[in-house]
Protein backbone atom coordinates (compact mmCIF):
# COMPACT_ATOMS: atom_id res chain seq x y z
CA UNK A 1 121.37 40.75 -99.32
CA UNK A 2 122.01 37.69 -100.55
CA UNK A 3 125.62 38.71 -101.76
CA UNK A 4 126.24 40.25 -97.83
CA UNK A 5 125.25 37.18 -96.16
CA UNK A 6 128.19 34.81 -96.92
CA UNK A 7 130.74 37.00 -96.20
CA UNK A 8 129.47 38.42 -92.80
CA UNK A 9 128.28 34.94 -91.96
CA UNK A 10 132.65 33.62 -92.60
CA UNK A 11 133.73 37.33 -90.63
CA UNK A 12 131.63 36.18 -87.60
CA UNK A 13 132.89 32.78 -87.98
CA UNK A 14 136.74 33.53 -88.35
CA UNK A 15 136.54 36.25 -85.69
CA UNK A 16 134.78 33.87 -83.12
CA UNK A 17 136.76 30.75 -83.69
CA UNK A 18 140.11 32.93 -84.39
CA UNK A 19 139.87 34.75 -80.90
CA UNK A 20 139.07 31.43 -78.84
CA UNK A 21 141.81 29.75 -80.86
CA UNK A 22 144.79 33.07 -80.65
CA UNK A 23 143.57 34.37 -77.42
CA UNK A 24 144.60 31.24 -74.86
CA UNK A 25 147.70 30.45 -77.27
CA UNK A 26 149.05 33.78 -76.97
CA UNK A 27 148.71 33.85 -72.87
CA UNK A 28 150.08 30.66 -72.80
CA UNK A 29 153.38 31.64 -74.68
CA UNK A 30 153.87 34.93 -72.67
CA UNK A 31 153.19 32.88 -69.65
CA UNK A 32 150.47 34.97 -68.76
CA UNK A 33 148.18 33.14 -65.40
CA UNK A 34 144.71 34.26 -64.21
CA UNK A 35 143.71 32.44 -61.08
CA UNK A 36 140.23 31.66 -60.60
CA UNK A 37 138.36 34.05 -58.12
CA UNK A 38 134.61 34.03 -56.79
CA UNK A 39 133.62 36.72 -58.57
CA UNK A 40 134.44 35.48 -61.86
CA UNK A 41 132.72 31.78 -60.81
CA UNK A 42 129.41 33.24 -59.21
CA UNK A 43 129.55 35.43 -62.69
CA UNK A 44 129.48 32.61 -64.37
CA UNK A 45 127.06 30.88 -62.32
CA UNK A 46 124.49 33.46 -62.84
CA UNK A 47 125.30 33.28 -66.86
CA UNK A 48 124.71 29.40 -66.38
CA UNK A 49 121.41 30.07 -64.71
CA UNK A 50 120.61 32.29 -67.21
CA UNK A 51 120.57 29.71 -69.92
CA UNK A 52 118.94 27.78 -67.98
CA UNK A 53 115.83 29.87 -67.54
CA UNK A 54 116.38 30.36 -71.46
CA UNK A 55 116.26 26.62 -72.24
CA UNK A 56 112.65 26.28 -69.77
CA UNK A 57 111.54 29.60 -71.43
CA UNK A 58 111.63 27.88 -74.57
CA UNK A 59 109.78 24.29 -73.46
CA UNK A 60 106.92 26.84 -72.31
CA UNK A 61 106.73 28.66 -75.35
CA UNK A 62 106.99 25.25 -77.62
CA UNK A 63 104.15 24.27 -75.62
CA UNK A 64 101.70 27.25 -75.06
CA UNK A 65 102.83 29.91 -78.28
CA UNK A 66 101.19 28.52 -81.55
CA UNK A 67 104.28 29.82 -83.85
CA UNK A 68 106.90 28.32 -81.46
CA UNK A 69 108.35 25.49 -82.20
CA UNK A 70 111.06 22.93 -80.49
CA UNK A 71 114.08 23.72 -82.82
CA UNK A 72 114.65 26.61 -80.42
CA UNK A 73 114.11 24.36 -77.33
CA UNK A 74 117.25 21.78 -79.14
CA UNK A 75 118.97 24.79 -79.94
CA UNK A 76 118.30 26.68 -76.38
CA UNK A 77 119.10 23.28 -74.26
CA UNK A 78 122.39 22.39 -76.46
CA UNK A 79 124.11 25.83 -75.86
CA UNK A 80 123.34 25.50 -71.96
CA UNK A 81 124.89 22.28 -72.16
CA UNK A 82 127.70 23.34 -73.95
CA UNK A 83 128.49 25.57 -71.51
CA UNK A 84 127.93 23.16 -68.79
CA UNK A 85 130.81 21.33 -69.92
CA UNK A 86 133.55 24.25 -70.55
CA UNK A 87 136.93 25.05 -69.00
CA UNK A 88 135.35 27.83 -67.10
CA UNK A 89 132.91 25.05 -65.47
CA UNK A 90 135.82 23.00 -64.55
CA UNK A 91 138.28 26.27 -63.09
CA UNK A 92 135.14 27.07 -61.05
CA UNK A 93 134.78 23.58 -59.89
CA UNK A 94 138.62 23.47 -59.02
CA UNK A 95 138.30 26.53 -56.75
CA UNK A 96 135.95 24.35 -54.84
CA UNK A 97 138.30 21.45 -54.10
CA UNK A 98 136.21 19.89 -56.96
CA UNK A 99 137.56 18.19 -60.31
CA UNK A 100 136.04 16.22 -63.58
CA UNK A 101 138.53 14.10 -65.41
CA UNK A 102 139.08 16.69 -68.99
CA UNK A 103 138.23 13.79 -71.39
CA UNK A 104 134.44 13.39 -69.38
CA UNK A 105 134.24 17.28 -70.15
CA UNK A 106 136.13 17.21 -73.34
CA UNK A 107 133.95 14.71 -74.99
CA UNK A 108 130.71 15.99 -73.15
CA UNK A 109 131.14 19.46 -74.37
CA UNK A 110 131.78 17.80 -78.30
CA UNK A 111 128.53 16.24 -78.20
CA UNK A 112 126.48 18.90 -77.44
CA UNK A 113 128.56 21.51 -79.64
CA UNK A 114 127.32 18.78 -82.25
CA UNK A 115 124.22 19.04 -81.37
CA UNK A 116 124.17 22.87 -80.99
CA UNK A 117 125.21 23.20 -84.41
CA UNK A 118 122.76 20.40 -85.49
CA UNK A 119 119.94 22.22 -84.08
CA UNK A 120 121.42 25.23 -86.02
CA UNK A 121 121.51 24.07 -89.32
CA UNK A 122 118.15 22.07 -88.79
CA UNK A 123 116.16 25.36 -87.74
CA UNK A 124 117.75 27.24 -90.61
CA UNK A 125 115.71 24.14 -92.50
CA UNK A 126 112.60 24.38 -91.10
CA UNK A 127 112.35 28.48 -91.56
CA UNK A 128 113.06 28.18 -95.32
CA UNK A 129 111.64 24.49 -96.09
CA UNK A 130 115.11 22.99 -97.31
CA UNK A 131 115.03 19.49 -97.89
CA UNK A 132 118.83 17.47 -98.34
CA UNK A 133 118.77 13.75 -99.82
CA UNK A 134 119.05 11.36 -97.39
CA UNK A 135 122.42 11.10 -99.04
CA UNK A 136 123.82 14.17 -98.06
CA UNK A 137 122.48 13.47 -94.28
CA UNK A 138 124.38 10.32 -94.56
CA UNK A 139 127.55 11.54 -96.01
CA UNK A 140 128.05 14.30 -93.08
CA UNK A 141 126.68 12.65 -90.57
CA UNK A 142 128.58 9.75 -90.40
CA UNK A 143 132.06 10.88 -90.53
CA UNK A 144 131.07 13.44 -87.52
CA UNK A 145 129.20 10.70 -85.53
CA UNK A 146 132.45 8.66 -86.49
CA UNK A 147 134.83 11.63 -85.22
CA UNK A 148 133.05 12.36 -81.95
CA UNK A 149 133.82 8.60 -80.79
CA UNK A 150 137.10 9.08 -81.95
CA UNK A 151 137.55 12.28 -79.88
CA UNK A 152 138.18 9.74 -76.51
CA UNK A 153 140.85 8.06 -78.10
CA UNK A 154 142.25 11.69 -79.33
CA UNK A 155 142.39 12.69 -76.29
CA UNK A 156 144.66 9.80 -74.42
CA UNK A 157 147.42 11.47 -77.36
CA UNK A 158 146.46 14.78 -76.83
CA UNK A 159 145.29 15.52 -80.62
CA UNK A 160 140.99 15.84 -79.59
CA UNK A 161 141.75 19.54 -80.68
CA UNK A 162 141.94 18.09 -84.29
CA UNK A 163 138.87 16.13 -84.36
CA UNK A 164 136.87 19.56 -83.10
CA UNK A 165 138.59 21.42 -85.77
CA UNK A 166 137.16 18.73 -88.06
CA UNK A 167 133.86 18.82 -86.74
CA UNK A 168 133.47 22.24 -86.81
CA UNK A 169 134.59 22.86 -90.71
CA UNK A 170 132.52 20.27 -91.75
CA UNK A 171 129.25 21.94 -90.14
CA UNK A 172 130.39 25.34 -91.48
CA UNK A 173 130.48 23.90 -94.88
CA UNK A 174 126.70 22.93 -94.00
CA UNK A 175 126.14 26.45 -92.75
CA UNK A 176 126.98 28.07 -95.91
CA UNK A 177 125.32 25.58 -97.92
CA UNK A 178 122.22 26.07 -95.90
CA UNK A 179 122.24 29.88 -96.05
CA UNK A 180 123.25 29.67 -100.03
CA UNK A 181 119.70 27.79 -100.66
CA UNK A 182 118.04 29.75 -98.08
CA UNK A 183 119.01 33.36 -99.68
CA UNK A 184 117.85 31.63 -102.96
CA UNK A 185 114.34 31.09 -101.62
CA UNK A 186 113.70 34.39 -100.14
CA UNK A 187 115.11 37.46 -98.14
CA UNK A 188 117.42 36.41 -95.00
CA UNK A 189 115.44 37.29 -92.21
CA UNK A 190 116.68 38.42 -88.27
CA UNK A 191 115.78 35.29 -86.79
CA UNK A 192 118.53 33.71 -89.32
CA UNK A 193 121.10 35.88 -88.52
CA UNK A 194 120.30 35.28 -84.74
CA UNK A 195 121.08 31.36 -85.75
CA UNK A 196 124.19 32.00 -87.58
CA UNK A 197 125.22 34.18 -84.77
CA UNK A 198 124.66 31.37 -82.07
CA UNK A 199 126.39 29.67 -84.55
CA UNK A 200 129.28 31.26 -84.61
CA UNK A 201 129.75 31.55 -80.69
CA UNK A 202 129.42 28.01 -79.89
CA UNK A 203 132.31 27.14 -82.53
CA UNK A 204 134.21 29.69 -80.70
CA UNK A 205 133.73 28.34 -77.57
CA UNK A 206 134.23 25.04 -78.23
CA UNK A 207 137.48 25.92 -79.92
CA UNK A 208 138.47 26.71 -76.34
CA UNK A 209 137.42 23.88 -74.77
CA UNK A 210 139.47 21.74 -76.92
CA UNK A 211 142.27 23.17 -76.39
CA UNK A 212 142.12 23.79 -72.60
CA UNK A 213 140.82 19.77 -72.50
CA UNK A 214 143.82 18.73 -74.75
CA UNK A 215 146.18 20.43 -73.09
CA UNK A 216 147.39 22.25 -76.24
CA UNK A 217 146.82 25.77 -73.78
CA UNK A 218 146.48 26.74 -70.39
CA UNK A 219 142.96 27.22 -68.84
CA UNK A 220 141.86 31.08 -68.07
CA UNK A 221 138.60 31.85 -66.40
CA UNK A 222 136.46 33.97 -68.47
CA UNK A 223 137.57 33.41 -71.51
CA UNK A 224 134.42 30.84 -72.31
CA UNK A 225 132.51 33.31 -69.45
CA UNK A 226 132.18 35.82 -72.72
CA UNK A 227 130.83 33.44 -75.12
CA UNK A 228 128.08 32.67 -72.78
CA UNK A 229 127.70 36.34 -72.23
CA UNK A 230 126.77 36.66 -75.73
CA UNK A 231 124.95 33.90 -76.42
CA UNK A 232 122.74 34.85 -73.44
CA UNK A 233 122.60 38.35 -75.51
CA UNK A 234 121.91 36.75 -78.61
CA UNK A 235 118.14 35.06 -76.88
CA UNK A 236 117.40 38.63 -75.72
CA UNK A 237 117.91 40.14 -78.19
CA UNK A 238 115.68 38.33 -80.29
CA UNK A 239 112.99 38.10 -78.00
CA UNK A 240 113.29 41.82 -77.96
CA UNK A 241 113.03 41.63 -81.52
CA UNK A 242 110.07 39.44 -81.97
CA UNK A 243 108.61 41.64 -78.82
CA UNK A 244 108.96 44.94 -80.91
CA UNK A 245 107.37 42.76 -84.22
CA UNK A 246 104.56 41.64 -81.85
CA UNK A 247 103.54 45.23 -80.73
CA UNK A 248 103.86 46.32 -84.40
CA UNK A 249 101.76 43.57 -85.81
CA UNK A 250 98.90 44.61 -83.04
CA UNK A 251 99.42 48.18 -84.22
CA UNK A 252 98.53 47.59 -87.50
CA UNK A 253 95.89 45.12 -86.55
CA UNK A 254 94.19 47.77 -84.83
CA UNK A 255 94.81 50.12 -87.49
CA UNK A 256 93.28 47.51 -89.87
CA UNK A 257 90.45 47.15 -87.92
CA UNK A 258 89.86 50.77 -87.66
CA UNK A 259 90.20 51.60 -91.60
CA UNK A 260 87.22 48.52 -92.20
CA UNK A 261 85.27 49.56 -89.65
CA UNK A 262 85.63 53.43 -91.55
CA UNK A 263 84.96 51.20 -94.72
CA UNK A 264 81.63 49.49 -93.78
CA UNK A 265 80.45 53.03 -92.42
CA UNK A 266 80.92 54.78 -95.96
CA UNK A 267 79.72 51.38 -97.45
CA UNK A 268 76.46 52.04 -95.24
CA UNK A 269 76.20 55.41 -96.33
CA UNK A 270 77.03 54.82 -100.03
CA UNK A 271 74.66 52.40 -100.53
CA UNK A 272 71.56 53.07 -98.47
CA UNK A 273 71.23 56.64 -99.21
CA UNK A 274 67.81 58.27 -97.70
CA UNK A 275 67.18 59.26 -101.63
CA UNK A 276 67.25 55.67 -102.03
CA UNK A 277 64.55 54.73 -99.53
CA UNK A 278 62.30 57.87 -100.47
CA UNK A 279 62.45 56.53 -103.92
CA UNK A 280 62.04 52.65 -103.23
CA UNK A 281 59.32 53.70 -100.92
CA UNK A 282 57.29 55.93 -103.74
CA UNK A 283 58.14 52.44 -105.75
CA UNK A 284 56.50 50.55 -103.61
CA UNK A 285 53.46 52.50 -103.15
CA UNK A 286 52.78 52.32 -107.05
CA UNK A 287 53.20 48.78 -107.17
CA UNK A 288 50.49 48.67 -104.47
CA UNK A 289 48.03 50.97 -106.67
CA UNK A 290 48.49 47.62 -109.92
CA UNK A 291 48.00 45.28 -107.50
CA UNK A 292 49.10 43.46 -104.08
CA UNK A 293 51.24 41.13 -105.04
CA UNK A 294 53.42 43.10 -106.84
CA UNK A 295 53.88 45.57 -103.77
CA UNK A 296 54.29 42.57 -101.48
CA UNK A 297 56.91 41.34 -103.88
CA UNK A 298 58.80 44.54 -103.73
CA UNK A 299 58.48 44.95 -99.69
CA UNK A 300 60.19 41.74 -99.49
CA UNK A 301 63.00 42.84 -101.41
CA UNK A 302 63.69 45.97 -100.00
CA UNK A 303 63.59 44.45 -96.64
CA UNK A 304 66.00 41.77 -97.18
CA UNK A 305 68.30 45.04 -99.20
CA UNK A 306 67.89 46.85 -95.92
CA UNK A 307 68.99 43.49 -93.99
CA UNK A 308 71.59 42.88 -95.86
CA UNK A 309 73.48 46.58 -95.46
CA UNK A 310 72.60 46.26 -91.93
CA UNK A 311 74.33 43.00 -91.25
CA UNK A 312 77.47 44.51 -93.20
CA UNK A 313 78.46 46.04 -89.70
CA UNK A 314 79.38 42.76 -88.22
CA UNK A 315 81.23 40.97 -90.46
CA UNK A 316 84.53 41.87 -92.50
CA UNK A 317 83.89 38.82 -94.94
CA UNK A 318 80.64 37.51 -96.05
CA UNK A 319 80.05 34.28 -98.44
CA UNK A 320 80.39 35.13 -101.78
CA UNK A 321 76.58 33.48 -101.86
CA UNK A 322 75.12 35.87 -99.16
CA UNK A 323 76.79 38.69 -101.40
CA UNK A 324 75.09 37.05 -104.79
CA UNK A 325 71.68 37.53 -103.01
CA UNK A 326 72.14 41.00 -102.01
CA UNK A 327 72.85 41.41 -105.98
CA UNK A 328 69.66 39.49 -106.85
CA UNK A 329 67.42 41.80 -104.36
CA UNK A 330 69.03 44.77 -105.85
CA UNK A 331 68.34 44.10 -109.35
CA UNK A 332 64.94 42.13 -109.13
CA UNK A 333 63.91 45.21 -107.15
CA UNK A 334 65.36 47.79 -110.07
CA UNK A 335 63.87 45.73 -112.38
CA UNK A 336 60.44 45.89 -111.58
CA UNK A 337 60.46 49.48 -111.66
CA UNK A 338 61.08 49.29 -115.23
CA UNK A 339 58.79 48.95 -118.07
CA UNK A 340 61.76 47.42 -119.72
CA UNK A 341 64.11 44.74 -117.99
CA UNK A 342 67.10 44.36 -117.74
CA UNK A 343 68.55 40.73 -118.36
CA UNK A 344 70.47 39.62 -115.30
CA UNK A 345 72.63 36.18 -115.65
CA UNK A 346 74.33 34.51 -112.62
CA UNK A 347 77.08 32.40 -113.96
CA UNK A 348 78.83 31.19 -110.87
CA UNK A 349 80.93 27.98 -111.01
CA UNK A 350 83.11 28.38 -107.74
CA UNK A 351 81.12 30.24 -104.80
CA UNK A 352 82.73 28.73 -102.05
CA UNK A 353 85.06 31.88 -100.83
CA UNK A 354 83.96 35.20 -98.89
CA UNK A 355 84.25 38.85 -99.74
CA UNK A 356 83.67 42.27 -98.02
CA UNK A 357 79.79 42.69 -97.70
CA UNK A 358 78.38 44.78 -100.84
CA UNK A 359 81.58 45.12 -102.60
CA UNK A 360 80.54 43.40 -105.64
CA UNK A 361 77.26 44.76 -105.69
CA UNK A 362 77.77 48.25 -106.66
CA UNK A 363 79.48 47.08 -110.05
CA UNK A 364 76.20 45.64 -110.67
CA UNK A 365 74.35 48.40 -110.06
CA UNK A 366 76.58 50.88 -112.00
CA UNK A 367 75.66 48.50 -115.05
CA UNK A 368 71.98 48.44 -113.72
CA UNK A 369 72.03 52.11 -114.19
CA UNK A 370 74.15 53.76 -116.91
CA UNK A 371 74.77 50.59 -119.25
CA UNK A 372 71.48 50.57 -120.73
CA UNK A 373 71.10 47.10 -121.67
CA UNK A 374 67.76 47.36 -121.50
CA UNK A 375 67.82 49.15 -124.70
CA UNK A 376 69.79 46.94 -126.63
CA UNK A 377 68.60 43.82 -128.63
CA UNK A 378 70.28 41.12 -126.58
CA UNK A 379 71.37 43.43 -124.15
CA UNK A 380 72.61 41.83 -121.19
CA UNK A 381 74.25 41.93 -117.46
CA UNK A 382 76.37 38.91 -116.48
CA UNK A 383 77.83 37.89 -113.05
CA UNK A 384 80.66 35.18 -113.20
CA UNK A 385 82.74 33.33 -110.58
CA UNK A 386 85.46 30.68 -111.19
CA UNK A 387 88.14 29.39 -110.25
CA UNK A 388 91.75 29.17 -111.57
CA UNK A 389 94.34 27.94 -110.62
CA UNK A 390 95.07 29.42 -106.71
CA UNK A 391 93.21 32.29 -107.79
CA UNK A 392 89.34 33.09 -107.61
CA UNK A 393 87.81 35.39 -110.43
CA UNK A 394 85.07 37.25 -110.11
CA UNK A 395 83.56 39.28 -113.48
CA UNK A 396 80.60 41.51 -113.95
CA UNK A 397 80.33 41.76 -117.79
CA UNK A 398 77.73 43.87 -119.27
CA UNK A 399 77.04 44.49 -123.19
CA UNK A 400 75.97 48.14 -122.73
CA UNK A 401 77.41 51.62 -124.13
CA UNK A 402 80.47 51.25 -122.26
CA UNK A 403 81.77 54.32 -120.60
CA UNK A 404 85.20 55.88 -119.63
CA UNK A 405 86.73 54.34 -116.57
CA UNK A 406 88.97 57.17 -115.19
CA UNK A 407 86.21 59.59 -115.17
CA UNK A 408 83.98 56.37 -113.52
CA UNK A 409 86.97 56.30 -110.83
CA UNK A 410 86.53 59.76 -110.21
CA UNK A 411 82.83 60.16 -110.16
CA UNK A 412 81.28 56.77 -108.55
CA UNK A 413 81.81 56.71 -104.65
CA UNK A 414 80.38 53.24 -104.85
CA UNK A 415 82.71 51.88 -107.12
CA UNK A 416 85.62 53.69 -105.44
CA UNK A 417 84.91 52.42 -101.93
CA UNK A 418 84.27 48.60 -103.74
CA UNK A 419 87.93 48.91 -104.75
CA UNK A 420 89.06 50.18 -101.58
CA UNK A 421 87.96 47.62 -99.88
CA UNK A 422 88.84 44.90 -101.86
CA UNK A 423 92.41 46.37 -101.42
CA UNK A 424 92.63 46.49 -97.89
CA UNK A 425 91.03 42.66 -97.29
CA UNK A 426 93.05 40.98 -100.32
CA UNK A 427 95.55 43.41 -101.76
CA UNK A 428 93.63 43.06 -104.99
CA UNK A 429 92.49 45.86 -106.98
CA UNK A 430 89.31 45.73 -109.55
CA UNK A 431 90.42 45.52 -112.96
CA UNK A 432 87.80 48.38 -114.93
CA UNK A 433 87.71 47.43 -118.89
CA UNK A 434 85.20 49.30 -121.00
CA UNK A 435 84.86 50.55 -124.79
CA UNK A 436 82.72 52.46 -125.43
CA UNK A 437 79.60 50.99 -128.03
CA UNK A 438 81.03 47.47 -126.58
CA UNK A 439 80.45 46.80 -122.88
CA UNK A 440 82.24 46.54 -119.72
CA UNK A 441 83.82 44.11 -117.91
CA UNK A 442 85.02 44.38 -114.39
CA UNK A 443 87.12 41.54 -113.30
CA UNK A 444 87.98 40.74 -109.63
CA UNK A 445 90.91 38.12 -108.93
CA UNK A 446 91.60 37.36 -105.01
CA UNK A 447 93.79 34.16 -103.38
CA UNK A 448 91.64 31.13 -102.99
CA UNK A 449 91.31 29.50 -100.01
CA UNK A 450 92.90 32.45 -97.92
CA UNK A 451 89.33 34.10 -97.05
CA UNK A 452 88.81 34.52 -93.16
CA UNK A 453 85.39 35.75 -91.80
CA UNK A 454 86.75 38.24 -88.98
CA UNK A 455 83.23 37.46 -87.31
């Protein structure tokens, strides 16, 4: 891409410029003479309207669309300007009796092809965060600011065609310098080609105008009357574009929300089996017969367990805290079924992110129940949170037997579905590392600070 984009960029540019430069030079030597007609003038009138509606389309968006911005508006209200000021405007006014002196057009239609080409090169800027020393600013911006003054003196000797030929290499050197650092930053994207491409046409138009104004050739009605055509085209098509982006981006929002809303179900399911409850229950009813404490102790967890997979259905994202207690109730609650604990460490340094509701959990329990640190002198299940760099990392390291992972993959819906999930809310996938006689260690690494609760 970044190889194509020079090229076709300096093809659109020599193909616009070249045909309003050859095409009113080459009537003009075989004499050729269009008279201006109403149809062609209310044609253009509508065109003219058209970019007008463009230009307040854009001061609505700036104002009410969060992603808009003004560079569109500058670029929007240049080109209508532009056009304002162009030998078509002026043959339409003449077949009304009507006249502006050519340098009050001439110069008019230079300043705002500056400033269409400006607002060009500055959205082309903003999209890819370039940033020029105020050096370079300087050293451009000068000379042109310099040359557009000069263009009313050009014009008394008939030369302001030279000045807009100036001008308009000078910004093309810009262009290409622009779109050179831009392709170095990333892909070039539609709306970039949609800039170049209004680019292109108001160089070509202008080109025109200059020589019409400097009487270098004749005037023809519609030859400018196409350039508008196309920029108008250029706006619609991409708001067309960014339409068809928009209904895409709500397809696979809805899509999204479908597969999580498919994930918290099997979640549900995986978790809070009705094995599960028979068994907790038949748990809780011994701890009752040694004494009440202990049963009370072991209602309260299994309620808040309960709670906790319950609430899972409205939320995408919990805090990484209200997922830590779900993993305390779990394994307090395993633990006092067991004659012999197992040790359960919380090492959490960074907790302030969110994750999908018990996603972290079942890698706890897996350790909880095939690890067997329980039996092991020292034996021990860890639960770790930090953060480095832009990246949070989250760890469950236990000390057990270790096991095979693929066949773990395989086997474990719970673990699966944890993976899954993690996947579709972060693009992050659970790193599984176990050796057998050693331990495993799952670790867990998702972008900091990019979390969203989908409440």
């Amino acid at each position: 891409m970044r190889n194509k984009i020079l090229p076709l960029t300096a093809v659109c540019l020599l193909l616009s410029i070249g045909t309003g430069v050859a095409l009113p030079m080459l009537l003009t030597h075989f004499n050729v003479s269009v008279e201006p007609n109403g149809t062609v003038g209310a044609a253009y009138a509508t065109v003219l309207g058209l970019l007008f509606i463009i230009f307040i389309v854009e001061i609505v968006s700036a104002f009410k669309i969060d992603d808009s911005t003004f560079h569109t508006v500058c670029l929007a209200g240049s080109v209508f300007v532009q056009f304002l000021f162009s030998a078509d405007t002026q043959l339409f006014l003449e077949s009304f009796g009507l006249k502006m002196p050519d340098i009050a057009l001439g110069i008019s239609g230079e300043i705002s092809f500056v400033l269409c080409e400006t607002s060009c090169l500055w959205y082309i800027c903003y999209l890819y965060n370039l940033r020029w020393d105020r050096g370079i600013y300087a050293a451009i911006a000068i000379p042109v600011i310099l040359l557009v003054l000069a263009d009313s003196l050009l014009f008394l000797w008939g030369w302001g065609h030279w000045a807009h030929f100036l001008i308009a290499a000078i910004f093309t050197v810009m262009l290409f310098a622009a779109l050179v650092r831009a392709s170095k930053k990333s892909e070039i994207g539609f709306t970039t080609y949609f800039v170049a491409a209004v680019f292109c046409l108001s160089a070509g138009a202008q080109s025109v105008n200059a020589l019409c104004f400097n009487d270098v050739a004749n005037a023809y009605p519609g030859i400018t009357f196409v350039y508008a055509v196309l920029s108008v085209s250029m706006f619609i098509s991409v708001y067309l574009a960014f339409s068809v982006h928009a209904d895409l981006k709500a397809v696979q929002s809805e899509e999204y929300k479908s597969q999580v809303r498919s994930f918290k179900l099997r979640a549900f399911t995986g978790q809070i089996k009705p094995h599960f409850i028979f068994n907790a229950l038949e748990a809780i009813k011994s701890f009752y017969h040694r004494d009440v404490a202990s049963g009370d102790t072991a209602v309260s967890l299994l309620s808040d367990l309960l709670n906790d997979s319950i609430n899972a259905f409205d939320h995408d994202l919990v805090p990484f805290e209200k997922e830590l207690d779900t993993i305390y109730s779990y394994t307090e609650f395993e633990n006092m079924k067991r004659q012999r604990k197992a040790e359960v460490i919380f090492n959490t340094e960074f907790t302030d992110f969110s994750v999908p509701p018990f996603s972290v959990e079942p890698f706890v329990e897996n350790a909880m129940r095939y690890s067997g640190v329980e039996d092991k002198e020292g034996g021990r299940i860890v639960i770790s949170s930090f953060k480095r760099g832009g990246t949070v990392v989250i760890e469950v390291f236990d000390n057990g037997r270790g096991f095979d992972p693929a066949a773990v993959k395989e086997t474990s819906h719970g673990i699966r579905n944890a993976s899954e999930r993690f996947q579709i809310a972060f693009a992050a996938t659970p790193r599984v590392e176990s050796v057998p006689g050693e331990g495993t260690r799952i670790t867990i690494e998702i972008p900091a600070g990019d979390e969203e609760d989908h409440a």
